[in-house]
N, C-alpha and C. Protein backbone atom coordinates (compact mmCIF):
# COMPACT_ATOMS: atom_id res chain seq x y z
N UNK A 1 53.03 143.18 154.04
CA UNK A 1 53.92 143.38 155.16
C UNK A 1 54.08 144.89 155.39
N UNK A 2 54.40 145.07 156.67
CA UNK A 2 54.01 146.34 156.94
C UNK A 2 56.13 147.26 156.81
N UNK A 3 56.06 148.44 157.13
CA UNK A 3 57.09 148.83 156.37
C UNK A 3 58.29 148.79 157.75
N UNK A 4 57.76 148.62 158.82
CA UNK A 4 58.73 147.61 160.26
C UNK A 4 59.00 147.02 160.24
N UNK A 5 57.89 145.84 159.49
CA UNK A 5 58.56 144.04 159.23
C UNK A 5 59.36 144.26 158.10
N UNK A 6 59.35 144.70 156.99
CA UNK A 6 60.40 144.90 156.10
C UNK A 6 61.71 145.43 156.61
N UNK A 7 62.18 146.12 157.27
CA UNK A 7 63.08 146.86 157.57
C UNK A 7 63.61 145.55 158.62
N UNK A 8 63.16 145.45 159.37
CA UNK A 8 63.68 144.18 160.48
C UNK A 8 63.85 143.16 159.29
N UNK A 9 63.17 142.61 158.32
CA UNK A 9 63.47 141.40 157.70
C UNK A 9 64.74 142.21 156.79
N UNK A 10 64.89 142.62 156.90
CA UNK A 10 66.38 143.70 155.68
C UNK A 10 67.43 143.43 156.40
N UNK A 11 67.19 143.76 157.77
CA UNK A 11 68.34 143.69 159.14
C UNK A 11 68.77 142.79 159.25
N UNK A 12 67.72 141.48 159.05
CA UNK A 12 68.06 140.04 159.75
C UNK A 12 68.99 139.61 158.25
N UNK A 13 68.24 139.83 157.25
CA UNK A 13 69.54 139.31 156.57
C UNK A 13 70.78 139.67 156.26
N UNK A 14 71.15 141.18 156.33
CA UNK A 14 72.16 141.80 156.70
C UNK A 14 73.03 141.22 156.96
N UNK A 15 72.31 140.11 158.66
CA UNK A 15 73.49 140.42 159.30
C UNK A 15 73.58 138.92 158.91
N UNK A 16 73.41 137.82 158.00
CA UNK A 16 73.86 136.33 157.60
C UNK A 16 74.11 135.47 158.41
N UNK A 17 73.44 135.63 159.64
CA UNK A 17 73.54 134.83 160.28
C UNK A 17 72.20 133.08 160.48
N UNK A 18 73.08 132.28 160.57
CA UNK A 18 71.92 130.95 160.62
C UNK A 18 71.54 130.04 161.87
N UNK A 19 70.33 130.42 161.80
CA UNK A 19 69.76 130.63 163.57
C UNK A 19 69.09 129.05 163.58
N UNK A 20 69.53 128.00 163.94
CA UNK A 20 68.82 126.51 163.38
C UNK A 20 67.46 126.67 164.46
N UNK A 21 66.64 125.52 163.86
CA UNK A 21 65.12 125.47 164.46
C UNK A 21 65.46 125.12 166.06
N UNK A 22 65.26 125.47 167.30
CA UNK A 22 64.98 125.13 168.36
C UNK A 22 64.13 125.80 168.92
N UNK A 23 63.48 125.46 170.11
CA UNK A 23 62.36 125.61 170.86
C UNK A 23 62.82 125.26 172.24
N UNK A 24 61.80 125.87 173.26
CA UNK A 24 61.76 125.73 174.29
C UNK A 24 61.85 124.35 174.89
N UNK A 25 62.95 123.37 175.52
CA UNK A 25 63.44 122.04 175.63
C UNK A 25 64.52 121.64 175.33
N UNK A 26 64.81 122.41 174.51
CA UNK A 26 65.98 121.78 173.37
C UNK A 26 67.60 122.11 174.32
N UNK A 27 68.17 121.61 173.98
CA UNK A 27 69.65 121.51 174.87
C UNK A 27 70.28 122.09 173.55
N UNK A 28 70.90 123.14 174.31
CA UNK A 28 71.97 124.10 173.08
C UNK A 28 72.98 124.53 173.74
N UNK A 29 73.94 124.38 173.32
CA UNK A 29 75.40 125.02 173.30
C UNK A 29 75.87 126.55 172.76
N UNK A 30 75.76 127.28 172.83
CA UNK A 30 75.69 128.55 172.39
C UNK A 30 77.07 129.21 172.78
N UNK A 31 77.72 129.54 171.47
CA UNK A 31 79.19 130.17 171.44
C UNK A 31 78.92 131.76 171.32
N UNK A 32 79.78 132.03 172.84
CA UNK A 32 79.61 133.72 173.26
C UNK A 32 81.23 134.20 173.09
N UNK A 33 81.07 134.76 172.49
CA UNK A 33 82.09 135.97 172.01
C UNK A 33 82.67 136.66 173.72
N UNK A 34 83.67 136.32 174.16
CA UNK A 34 84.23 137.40 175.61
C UNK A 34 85.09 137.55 175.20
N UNK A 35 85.29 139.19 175.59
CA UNK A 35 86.12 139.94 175.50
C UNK A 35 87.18 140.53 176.69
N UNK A 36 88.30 139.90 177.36
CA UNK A 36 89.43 140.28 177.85
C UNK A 36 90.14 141.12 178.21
N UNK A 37 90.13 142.17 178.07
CA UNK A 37 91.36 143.04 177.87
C UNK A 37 90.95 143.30 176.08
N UNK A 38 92.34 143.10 175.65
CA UNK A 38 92.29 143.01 174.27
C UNK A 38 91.96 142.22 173.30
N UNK A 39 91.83 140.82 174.43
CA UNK A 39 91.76 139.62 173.42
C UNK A 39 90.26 139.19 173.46
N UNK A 40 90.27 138.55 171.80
CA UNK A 40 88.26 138.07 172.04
C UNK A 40 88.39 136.17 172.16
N UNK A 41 87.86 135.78 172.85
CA UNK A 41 87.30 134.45 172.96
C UNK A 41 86.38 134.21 173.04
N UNK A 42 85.66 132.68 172.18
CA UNK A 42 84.29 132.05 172.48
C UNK A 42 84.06 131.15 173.43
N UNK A 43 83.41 131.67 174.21
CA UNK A 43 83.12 130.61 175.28
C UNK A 43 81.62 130.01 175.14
N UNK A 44 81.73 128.70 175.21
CA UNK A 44 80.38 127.93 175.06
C UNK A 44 79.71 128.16 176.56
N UNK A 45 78.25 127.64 176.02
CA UNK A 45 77.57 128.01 177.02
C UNK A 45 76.42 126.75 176.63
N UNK A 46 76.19 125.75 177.47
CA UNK A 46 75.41 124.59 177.21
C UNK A 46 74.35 124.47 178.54
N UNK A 47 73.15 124.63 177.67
CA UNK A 47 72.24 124.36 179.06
C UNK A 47 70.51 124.06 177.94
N UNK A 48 69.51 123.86 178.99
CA UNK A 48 67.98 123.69 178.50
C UNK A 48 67.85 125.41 178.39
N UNK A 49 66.79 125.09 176.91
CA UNK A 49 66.62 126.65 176.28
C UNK A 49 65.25 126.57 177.69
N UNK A 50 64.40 127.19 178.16
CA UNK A 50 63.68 127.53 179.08
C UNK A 50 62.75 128.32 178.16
N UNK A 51 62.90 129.12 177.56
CA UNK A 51 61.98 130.02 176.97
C UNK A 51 62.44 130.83 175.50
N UNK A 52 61.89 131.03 174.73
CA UNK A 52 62.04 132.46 173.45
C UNK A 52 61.43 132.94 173.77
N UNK A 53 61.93 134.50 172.99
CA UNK A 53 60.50 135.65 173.59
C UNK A 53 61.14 136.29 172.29
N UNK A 54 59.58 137.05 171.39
CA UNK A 54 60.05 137.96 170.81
C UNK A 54 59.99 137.24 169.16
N UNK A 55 59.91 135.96 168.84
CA UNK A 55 59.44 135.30 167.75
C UNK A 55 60.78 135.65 166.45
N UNK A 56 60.60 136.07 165.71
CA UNK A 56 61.73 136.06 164.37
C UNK A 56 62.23 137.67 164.39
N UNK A 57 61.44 138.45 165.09
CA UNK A 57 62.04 140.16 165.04
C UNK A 57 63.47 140.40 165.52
N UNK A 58 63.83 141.19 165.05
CA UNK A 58 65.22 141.65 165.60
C UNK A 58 65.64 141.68 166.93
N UNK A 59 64.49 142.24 167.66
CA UNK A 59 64.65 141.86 169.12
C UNK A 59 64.36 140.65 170.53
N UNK A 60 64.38 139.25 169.39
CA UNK A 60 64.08 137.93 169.92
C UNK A 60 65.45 137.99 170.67
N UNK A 61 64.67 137.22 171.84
CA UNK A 61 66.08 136.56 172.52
C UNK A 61 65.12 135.02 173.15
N UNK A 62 66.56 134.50 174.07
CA UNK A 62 65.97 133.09 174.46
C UNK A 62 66.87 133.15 175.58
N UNK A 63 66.39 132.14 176.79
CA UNK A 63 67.36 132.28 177.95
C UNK A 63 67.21 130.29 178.26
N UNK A 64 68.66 130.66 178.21
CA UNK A 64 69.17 129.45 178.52
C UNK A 64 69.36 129.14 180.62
N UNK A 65 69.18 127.68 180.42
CA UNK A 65 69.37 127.27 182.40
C UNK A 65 70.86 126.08 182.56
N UNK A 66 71.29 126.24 182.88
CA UNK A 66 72.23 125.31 183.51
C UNK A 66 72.59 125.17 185.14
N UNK A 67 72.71 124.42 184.93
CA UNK A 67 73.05 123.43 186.21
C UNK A 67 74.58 124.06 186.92
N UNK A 68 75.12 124.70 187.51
CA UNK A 68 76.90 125.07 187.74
C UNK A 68 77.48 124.94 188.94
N UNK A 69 77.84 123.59 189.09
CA UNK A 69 78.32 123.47 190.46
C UNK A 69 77.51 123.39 191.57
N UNK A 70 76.35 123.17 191.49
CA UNK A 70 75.00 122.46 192.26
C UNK A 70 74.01 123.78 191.91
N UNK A 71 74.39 124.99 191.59
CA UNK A 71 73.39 126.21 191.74
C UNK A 71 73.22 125.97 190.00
N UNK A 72 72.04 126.72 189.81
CA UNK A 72 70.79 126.84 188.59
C UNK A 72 71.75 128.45 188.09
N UNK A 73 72.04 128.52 187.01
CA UNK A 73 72.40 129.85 186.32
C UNK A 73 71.67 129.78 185.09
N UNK A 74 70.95 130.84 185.23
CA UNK A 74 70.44 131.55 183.48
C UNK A 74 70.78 132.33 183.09
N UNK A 75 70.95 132.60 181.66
CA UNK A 75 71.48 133.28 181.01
C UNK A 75 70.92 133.77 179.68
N UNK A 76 70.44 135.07 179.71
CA UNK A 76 69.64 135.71 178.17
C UNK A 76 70.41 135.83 177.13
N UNK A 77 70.30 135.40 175.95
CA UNK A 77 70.80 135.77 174.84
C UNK A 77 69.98 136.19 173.94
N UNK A 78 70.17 137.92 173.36
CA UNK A 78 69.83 138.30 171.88
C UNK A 78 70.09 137.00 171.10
N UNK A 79 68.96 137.09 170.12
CA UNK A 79 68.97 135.99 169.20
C UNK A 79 70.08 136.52 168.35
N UNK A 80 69.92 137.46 167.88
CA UNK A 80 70.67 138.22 166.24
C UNK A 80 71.68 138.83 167.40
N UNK A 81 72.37 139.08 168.10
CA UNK A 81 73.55 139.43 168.37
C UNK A 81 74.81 139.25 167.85
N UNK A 82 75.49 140.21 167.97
CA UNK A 82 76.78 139.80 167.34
C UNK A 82 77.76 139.54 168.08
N UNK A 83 77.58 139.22 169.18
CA UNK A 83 78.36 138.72 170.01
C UNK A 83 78.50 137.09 170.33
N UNK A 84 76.84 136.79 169.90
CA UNK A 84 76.91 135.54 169.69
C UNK A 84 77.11 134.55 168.44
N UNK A 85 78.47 133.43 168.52
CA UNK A 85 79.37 133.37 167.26
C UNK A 85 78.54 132.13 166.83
N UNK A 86 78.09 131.46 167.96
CA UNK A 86 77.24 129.63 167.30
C UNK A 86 75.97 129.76 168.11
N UNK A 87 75.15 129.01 167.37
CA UNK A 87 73.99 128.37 168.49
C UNK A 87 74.00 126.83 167.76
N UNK A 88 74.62 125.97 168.35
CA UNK A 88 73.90 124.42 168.32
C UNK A 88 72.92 123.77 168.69
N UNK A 89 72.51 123.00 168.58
CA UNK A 89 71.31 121.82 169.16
C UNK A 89 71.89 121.02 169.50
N UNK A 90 72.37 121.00 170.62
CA UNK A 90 72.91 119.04 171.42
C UNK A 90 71.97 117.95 170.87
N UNK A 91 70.55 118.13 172.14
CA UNK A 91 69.43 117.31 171.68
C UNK A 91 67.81 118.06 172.21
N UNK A 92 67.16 117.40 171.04
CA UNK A 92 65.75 117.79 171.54
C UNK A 92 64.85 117.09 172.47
N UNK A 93 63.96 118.25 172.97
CA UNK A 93 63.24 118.05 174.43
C UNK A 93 61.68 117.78 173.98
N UNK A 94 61.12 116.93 174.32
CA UNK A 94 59.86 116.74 174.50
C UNK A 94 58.65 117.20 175.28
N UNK A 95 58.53 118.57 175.33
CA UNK A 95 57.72 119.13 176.18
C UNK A 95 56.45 119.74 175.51
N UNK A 96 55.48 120.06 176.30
CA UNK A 96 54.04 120.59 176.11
C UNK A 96 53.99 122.17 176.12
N UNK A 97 54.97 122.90 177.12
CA UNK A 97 55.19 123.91 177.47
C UNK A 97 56.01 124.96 176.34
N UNK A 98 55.34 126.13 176.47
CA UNK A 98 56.31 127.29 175.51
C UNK A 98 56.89 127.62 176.48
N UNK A 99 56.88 127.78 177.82
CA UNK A 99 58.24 128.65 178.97
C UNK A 99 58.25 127.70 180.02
N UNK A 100 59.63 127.20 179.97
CA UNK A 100 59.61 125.79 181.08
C UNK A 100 60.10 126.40 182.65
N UNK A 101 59.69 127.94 182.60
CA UNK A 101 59.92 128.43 184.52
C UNK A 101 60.12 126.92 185.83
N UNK A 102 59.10 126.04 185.52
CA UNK A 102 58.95 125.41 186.40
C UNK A 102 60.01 124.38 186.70
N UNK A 103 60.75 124.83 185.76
CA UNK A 103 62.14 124.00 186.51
C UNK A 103 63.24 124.51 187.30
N UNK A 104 63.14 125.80 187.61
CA UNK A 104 63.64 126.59 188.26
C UNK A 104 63.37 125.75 190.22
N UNK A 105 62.44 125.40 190.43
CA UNK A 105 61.83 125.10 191.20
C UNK A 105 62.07 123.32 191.43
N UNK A 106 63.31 122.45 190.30
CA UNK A 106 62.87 121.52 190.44
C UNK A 106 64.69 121.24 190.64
N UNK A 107 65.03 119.81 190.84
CA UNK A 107 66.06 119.09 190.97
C UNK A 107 66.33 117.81 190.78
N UNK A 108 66.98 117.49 190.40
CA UNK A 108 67.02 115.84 190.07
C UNK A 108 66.86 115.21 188.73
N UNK A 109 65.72 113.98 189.36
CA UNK A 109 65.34 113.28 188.17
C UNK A 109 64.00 114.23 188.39
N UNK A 110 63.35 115.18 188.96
CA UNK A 110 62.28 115.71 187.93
C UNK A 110 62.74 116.83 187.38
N UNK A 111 63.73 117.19 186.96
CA UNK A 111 63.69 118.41 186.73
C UNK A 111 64.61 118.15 185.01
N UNK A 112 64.19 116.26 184.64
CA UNK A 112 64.72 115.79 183.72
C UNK A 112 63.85 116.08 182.41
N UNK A 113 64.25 116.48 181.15
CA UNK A 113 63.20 116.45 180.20
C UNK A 113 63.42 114.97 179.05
N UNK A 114 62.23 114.76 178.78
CA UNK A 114 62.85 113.40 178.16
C UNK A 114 62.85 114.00 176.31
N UNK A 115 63.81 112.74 175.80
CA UNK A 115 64.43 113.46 174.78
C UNK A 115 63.52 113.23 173.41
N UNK A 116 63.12 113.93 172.52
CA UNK A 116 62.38 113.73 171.41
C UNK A 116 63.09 112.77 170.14
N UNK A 117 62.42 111.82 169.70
CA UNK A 117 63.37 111.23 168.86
C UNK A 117 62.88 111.03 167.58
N UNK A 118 61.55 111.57 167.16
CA UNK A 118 61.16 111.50 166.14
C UNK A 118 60.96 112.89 165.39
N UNK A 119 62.05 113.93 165.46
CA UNK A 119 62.04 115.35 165.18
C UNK A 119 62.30 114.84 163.84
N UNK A 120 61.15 116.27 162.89
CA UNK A 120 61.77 116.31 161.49
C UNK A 120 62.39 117.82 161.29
N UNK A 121 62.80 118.20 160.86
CA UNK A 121 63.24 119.70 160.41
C UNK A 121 62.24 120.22 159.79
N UNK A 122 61.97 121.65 160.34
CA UNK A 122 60.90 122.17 159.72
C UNK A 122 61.16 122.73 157.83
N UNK A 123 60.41 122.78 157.02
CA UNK A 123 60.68 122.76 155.63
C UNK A 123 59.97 124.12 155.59
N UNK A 124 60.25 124.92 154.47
CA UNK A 124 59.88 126.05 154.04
C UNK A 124 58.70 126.23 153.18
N UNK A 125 57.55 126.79 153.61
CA UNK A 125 56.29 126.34 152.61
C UNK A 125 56.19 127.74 151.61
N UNK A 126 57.11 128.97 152.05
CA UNK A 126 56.78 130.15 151.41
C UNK A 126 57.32 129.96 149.81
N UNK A 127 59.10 128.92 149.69
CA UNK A 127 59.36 128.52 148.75
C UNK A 127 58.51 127.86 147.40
């Protein structure tokens, strides 16, 4: 490993945070840290992940799509941020695609992903 990936893998554990397996499909709820005035609150944020970019490095993020009141809102999140307090998995998506753009473009029942039901958790082979 080169002496970048070490330093980023130093960072990521630093900061103890536990990032569960999802992928592009997956329906996540993601608890964002807002800040008020003085006061901090988490506000969830539930929508289809659309894309990751950026793989396990410090500077991964993923952008979430939701649906809000008939209009399409996305929203980027740093993976390792510290602003962001949860990431859940509602449920998993069954798709072919690493960046699902093309739903930007869609509505309805096509713009439905159908749900995966035979997910295993990925296991650690470096152990």
């Amino acid at each position: 490993m080169n002496l970048i990936a070490e330093l980023e893998a130093e960072q990521i554990a630093s900061l103890g945070k536990d990032i569960p397996d999802f992928k592009a499909g997956d329906t996540v709820r993601v608890g964002y840290k807002v800040t008020e005035g003085s006061r901090t609150r988490v506000q969830n944020y539930e929508g289809v992940c659309i894309s990751r970019k950026g793989g396990q490095s410090i500077g991964a993020s993923f952008t979430v799509r939701k649906i809000s009141f008939g209009e399409g809102v996305e929203r980027v999140f740093p993976l390792y941020s510290t602003n962001v307090e949860s990431i859940t998995v509602v449920r998993r998506g069954k798709v072919r695609r690493a960046k699902l753009y093309y739903l930007r473009d869609r509505r309805g029942k096509s713009a439905r992903i159908a749900e995966k039901t035979n997910y295993r958790p990925k296991t650690d082979a470096k152990a």
